[in-house]
Protein backbone atom coordinates (compact mmCIF):
# COMPACT_ATOMS: atom_id res chain seq x y z
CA UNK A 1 -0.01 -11.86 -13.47
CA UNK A 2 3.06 -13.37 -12.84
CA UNK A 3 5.48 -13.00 -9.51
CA UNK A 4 9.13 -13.42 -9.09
CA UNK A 5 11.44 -13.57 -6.19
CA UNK A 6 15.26 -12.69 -6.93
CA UNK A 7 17.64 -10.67 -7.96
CA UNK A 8 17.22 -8.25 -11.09
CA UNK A 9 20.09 -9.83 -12.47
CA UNK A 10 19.50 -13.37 -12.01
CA UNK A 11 16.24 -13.08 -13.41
CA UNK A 12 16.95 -11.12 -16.55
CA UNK A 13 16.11 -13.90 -18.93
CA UNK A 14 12.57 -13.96 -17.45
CA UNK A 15 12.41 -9.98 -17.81
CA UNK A 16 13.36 -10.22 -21.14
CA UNK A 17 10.84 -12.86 -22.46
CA UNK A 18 7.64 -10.09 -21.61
CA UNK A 19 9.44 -7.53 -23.21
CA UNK A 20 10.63 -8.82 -26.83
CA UNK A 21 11.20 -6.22 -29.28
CA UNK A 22 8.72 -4.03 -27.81
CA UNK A 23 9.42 -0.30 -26.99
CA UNK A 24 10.63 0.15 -23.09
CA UNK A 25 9.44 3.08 -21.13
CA UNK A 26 11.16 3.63 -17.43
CA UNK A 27 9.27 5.21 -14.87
CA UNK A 28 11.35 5.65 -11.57
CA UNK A 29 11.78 7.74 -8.62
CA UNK A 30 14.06 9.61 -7.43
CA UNK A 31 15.36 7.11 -4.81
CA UNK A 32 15.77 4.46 -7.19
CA UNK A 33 17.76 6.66 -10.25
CA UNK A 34 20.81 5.06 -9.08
CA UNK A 35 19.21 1.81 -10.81
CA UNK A 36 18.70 2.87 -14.49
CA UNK A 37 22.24 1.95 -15.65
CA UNK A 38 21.24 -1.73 -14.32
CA UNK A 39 17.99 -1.97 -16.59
CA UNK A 40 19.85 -0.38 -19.65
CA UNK A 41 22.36 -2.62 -19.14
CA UNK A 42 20.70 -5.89 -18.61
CA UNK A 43 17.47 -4.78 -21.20
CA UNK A 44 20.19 -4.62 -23.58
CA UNK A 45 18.49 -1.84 -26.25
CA UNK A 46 17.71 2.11 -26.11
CA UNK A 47 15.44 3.37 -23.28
CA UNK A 48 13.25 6.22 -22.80
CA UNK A 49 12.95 7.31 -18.88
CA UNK A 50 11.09 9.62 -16.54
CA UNK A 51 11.53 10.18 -13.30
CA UNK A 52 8.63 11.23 -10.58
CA UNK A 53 9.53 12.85 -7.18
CA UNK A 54 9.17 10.18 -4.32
CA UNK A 55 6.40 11.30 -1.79
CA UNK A 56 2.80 11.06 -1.09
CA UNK A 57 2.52 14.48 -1.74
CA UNK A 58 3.45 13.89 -5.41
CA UNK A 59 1.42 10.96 -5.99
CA UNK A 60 -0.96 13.61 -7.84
CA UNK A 61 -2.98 14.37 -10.52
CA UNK A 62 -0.32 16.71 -11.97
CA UNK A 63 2.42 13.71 -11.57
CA UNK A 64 -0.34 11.30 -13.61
CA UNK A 65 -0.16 13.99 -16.65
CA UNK A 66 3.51 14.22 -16.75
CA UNK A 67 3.26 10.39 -17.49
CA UNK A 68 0.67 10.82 -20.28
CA UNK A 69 2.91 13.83 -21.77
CA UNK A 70 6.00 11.64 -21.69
CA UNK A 71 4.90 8.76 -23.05
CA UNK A 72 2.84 10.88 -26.06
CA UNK A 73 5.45 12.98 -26.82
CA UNK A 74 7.52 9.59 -27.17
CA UNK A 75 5.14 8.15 -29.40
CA UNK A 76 4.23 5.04 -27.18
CA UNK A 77 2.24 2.26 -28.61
CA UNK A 78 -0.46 0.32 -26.50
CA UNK A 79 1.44 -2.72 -26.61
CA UNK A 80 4.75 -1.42 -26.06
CA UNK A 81 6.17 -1.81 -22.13
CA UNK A 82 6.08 0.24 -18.79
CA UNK A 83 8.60 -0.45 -16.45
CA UNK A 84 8.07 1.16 -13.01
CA UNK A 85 10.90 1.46 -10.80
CA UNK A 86 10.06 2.75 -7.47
CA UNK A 87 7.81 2.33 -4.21
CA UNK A 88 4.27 2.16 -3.71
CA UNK A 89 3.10 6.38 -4.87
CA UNK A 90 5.62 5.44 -7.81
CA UNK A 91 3.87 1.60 -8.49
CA UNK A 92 0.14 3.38 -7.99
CA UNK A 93 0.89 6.37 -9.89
CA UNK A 94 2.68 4.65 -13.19
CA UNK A 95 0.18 1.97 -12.79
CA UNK A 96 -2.72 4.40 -13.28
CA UNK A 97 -1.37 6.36 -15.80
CA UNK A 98 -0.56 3.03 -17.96
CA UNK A 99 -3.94 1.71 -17.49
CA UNK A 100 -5.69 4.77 -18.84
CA UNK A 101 -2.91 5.17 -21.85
CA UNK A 102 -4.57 4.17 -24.93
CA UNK A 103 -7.13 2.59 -22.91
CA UNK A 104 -4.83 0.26 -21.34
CA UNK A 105 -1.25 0.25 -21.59
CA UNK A 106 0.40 -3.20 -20.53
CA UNK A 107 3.02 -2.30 -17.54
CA UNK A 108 5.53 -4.81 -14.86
CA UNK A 109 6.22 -3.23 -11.55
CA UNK A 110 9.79 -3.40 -9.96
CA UNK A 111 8.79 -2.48 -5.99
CA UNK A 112 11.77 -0.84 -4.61
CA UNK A 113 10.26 -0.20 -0.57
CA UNK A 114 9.29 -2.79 1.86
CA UNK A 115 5.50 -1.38 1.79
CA UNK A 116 4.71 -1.81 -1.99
CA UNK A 117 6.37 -4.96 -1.58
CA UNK A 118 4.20 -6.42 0.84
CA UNK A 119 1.14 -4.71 0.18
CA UNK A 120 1.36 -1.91 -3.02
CA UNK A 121 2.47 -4.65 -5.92
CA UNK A 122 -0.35 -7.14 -5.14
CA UNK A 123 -3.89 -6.86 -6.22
CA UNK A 124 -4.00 -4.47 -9.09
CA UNK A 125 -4.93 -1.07 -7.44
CA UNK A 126 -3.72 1.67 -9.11
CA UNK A 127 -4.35 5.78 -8.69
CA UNK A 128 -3.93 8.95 -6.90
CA UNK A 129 -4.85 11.26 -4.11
CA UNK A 130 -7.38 14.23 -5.54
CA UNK A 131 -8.12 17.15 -3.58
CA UNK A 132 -5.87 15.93 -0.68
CA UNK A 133 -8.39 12.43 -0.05
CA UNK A 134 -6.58 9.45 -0.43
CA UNK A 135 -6.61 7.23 -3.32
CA UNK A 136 -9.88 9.41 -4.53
CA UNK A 137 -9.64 7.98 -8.27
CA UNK A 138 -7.92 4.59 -9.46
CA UNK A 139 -8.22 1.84 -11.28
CA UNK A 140 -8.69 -2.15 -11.04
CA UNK A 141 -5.76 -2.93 -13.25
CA UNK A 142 -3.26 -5.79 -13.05
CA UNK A 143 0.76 -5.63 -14.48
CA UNK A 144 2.16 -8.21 -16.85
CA UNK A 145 4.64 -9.40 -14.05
CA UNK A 146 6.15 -8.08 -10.74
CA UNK A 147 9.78 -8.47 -9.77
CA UNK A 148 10.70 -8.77 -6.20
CA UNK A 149 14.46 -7.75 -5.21
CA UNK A 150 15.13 -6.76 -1.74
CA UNK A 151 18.39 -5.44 -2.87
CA UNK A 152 16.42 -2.67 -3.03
CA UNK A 153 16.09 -2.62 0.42
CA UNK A 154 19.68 -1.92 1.20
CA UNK A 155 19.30 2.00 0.70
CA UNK A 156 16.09 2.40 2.10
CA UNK A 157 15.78 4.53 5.01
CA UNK A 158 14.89 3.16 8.72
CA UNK A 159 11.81 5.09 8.65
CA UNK A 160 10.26 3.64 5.43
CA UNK A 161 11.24 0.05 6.80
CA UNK A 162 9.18 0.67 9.66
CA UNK A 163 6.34 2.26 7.79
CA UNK A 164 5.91 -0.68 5.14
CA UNK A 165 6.30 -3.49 8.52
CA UNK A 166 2.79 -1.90 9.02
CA UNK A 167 1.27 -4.03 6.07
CA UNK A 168 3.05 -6.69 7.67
CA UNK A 169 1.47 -6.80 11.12
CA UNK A 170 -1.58 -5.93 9.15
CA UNK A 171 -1.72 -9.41 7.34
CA UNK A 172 -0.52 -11.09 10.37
CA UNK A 173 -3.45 -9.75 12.36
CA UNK A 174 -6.50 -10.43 9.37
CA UNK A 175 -4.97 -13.70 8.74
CA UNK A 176 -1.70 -15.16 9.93
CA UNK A 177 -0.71 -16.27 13.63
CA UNK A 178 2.49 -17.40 12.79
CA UNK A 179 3.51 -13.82 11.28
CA UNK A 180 2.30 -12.15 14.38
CA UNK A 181 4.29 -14.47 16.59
CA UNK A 182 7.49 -14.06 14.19
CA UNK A 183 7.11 -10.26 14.25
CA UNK A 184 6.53 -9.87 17.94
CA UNK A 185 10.35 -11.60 18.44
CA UNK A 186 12.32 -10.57 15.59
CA UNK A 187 11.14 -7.35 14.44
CA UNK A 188 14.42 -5.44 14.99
CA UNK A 189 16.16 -8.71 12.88
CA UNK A 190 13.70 -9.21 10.18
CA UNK A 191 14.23 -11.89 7.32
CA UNK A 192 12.61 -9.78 4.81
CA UNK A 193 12.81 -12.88 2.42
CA UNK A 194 10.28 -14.37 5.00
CA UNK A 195 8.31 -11.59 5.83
CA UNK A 196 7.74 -10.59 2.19
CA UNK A 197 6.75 -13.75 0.55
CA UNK A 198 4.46 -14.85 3.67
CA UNK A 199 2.47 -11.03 3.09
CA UNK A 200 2.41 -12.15 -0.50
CA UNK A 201 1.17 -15.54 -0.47
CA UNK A 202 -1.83 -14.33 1.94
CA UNK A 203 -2.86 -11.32 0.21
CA UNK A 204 -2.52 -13.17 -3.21
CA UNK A 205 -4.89 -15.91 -1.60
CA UNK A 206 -7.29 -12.94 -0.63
CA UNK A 207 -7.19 -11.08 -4.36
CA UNK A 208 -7.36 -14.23 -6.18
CA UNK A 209 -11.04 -15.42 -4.28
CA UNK A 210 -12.14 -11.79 -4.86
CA UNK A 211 -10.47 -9.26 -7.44
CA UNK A 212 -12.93 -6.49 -7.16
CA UNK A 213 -13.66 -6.34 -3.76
CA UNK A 214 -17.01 -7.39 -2.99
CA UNK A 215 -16.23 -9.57 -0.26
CA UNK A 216 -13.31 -10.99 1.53
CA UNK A 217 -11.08 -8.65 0.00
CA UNK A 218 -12.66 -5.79 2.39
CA UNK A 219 -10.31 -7.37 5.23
CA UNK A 220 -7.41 -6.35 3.61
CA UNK A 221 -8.75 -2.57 4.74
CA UNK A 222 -8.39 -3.61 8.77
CA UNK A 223 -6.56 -0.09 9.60
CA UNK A 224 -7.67 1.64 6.18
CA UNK A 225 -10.67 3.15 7.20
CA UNK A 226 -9.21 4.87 9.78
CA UNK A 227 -5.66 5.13 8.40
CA UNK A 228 -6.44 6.50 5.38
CA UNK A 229 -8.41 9.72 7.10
CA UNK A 230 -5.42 10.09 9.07
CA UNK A 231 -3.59 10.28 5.88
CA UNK A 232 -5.86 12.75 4.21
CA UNK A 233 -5.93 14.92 7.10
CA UNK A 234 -1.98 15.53 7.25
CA UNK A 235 -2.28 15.92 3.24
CA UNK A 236 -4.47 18.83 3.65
CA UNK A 237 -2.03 20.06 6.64
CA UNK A 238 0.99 19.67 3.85
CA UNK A 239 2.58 17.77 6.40
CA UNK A 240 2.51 14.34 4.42
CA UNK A 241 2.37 11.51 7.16
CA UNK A 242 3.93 7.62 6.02
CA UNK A 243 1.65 5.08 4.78
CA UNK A 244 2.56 2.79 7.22
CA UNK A 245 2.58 5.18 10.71
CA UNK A 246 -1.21 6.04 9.33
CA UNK A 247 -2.39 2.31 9.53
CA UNK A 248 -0.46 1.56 12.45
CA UNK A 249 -2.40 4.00 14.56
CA UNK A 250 -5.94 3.16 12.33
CA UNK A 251 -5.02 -0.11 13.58
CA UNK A 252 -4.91 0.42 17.05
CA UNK A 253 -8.09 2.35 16.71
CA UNK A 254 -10.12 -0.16 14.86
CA UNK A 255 -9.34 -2.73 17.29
CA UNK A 256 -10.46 -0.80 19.96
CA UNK A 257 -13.56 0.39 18.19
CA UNK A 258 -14.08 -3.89 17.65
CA UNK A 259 -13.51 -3.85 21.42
CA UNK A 260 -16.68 -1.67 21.82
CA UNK A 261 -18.49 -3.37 19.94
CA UNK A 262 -17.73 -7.07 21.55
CA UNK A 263 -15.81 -8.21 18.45
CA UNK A 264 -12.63 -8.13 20.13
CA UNK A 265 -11.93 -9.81 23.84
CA UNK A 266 -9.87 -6.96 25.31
CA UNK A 267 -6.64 -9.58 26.03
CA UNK A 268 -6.45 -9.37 22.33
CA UNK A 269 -6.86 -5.51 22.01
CA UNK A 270 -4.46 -4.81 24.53
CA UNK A 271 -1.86 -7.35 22.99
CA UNK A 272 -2.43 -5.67 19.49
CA UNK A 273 -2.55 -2.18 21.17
CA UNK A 274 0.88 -2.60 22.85
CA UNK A 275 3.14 -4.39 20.60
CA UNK A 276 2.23 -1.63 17.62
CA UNK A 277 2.45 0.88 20.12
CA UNK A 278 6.14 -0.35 21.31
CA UNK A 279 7.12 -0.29 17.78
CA UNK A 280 5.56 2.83 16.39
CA UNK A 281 6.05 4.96 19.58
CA UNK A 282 7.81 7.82 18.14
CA UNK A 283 5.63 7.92 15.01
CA UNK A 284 1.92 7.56 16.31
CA UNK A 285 1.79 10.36 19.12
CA UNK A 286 -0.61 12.81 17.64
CA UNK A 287 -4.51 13.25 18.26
CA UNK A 288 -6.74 14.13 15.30
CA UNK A 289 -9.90 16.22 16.15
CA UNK A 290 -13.02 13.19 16.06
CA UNK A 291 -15.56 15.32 13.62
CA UNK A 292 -12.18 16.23 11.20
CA UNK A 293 -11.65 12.01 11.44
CA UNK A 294 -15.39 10.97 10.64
CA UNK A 295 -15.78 13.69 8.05
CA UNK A 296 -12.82 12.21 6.31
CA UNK A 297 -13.98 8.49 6.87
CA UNK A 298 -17.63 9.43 5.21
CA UNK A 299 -14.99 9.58 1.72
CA UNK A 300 -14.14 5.73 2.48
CA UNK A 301 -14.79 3.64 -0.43
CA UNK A 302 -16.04 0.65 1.50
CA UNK A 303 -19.51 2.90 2.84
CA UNK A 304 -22.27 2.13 0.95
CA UNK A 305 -24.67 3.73 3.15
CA UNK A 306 -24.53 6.57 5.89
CA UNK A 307 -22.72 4.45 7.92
CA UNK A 308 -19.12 3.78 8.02
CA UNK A 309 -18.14 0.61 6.95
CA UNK A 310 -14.88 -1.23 8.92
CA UNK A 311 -13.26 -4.66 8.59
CA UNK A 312 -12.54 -5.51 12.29
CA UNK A 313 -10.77 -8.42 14.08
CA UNK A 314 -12.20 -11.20 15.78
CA UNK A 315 -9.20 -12.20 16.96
CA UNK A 316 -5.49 -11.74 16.29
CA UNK A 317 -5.63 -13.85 13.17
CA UNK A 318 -9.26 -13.40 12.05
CA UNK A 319 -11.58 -10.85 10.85
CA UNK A 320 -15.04 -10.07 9.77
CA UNK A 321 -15.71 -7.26 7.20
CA UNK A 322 -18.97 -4.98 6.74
CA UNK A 323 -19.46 -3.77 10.43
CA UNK A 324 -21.07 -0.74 9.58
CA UNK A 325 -21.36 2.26 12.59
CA UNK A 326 -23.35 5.33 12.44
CA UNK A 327 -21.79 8.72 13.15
CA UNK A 328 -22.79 9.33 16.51
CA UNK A 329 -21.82 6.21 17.88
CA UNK A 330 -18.42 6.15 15.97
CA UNK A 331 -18.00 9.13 17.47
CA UNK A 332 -18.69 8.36 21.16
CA UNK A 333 -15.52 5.16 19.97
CA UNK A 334 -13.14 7.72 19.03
CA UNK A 335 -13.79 10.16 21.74
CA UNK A 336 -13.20 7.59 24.75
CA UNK A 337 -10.30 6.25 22.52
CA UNK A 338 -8.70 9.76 22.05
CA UNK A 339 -9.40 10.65 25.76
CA UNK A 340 -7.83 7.01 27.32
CA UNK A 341 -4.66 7.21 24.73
């Protein structure tokens, strides 16, 4: 797999050389429709489109079979093209749908938010959320190419900029210093340029030492085990929460829970603890009953035992995976956690 910085435009030539004379098949969302007259234009040939509704509630099974449908009732070929326009639920969904087409239908992504920039578009997970858990069923399964324009960016909404800087801090935290110290000054005058190739290069590093994730990969969940359940639970309220306000607070949590268990010196808990909090302050102020939390953490698909497994930092800019907690004690974590907030 292949990844390009630039412009759509200025990097037409390179788009062109996957897709030959093969069939094209757009799959877009709603927020980037305004797009599709670009790709006809610059694809230069007839093009065959869907478009999803934008959402985490929509990244569904339902959503997955409208994909099948469309590309059936268009008579698509295995080795014909699927272009997906859109953010992460788009990327995951499309992905999913293209890897299971034929047995494996070869797809580019186009990531259109700051969050499947960063985070979404790298590493080759693809799937959906089933009964209202997270990312219940996916696939390992990696696109021809990836395009990375942050002219998308332009008409993205405040909120989803915050929400995808999660990833960001994220990879600064498992892994990067530097990021951390850039983000802590500049993150109401971000050079997304900077930010998004520096997420890249480190969780490129990451899925490139371990594609399946049987080892250091597992850091890249610091604020999943957590977030995710978080996630889940305002699913099943059908009050859809943002990827990135999930992880931010799963964050905060899993640092303190490394606190408790003398990972983490508190200087660095408190540091972590207060600059997501500053940032996220208006979108992490809720309190999730602990049993609804562990129930939905015993779905996580790092547990291998009847533990739950978390990847927790040493440090702001190192972390240790496979720190697995039994209930009770997790518990007794979220309950002094929930009860100090």
């Amino acid at each position: 797999m292949k990844s390009y910085f630039g412009s759509i435009e200025k990097l037409s030539s390179e788009i062109k050389k996957y897709l030959g004379e093969k069939n094209i098949f757009i799959v877009f969302d709603e927020n980037t429709a305004e797009y599709l007259e670009v790709f006809e234009k610059l694809i230069s040939k007839k093009i065959k489109s869907l478009s999803l509704s934008s959402g985490e509630e929509n990244k569904s099974l339902y959503n997955v079979t409208r994909i099948w449908d469309f590309l059936n009732k268009n008579y698509a070929k295995r080795d014909d093209f699927v272009l997906v326009i859109g953010g992460g639920m788009t990327g995951d969904l499309a992905g999913f749908a293209a890897s299971t087409f034929k047995r494996g239908m070869r797809f580019i992504l186009f990531p259109s938010t700051l969050l499947s920039m960063v985070d979404s578009s790298i590493g080759g997970k693809t799937g959906f959320n089933y009964n209202s858990i997270k990312n219940n069923i996916g696939t390992l399964s990696y696109p021809e190419a990836v395009f990375y324009d942050i002219n998308f960016l332009k008409t993205l909404p405040l909120d989803h900029v915050s929400s995808g800087l999660s990833e960001v801090y994220k990879h600064s935290i498992i892994g990067d210093l530097e990021l951390w110290d850039y983000l802590k000054l500049n993150s109401n005058q971000l050079d997304f340029n900077y930010i998004i190739q520096k997420s890249h290069a480190l969780k490129s590093k990451i899925v490139k030492i371990d594609p399946t994730e049987k080892n250091i990969r597992k850091k890249l969940n610091f604020g999943h085990t957590v977030g995710h359940a978080i996630e889940s639970f305002f699913l099943n309220e059908k009050q859809p929460l943002l990827h990135g306000f999930a992880i931010a607070k799963g964050m905060i949590i899993e640092s303190f829970i490394a606190k408790k268990e003398k990972i983490l010196i508190d200087n660095d808990y408190q540091e972590i603890r207060n600059v997501l909090s500053k940032y996220y302050s208006s979108y992490i102020n809720f309190k999730i009953n602990t049993n609804t939390l562990i129930y939905l953490m015993k779905f996580d698909k790092k547990n291998s035992s009847e533990n739950i497994n978390f990847s927790l930092p040493n440090s702001i800019g190192d972390i240790s995976i496979n720190h697995e907690i039994g209930y009770e004690k997790l518990a007794s974590y979220l309950e002094e956690f929930q009860s100090n907030a």
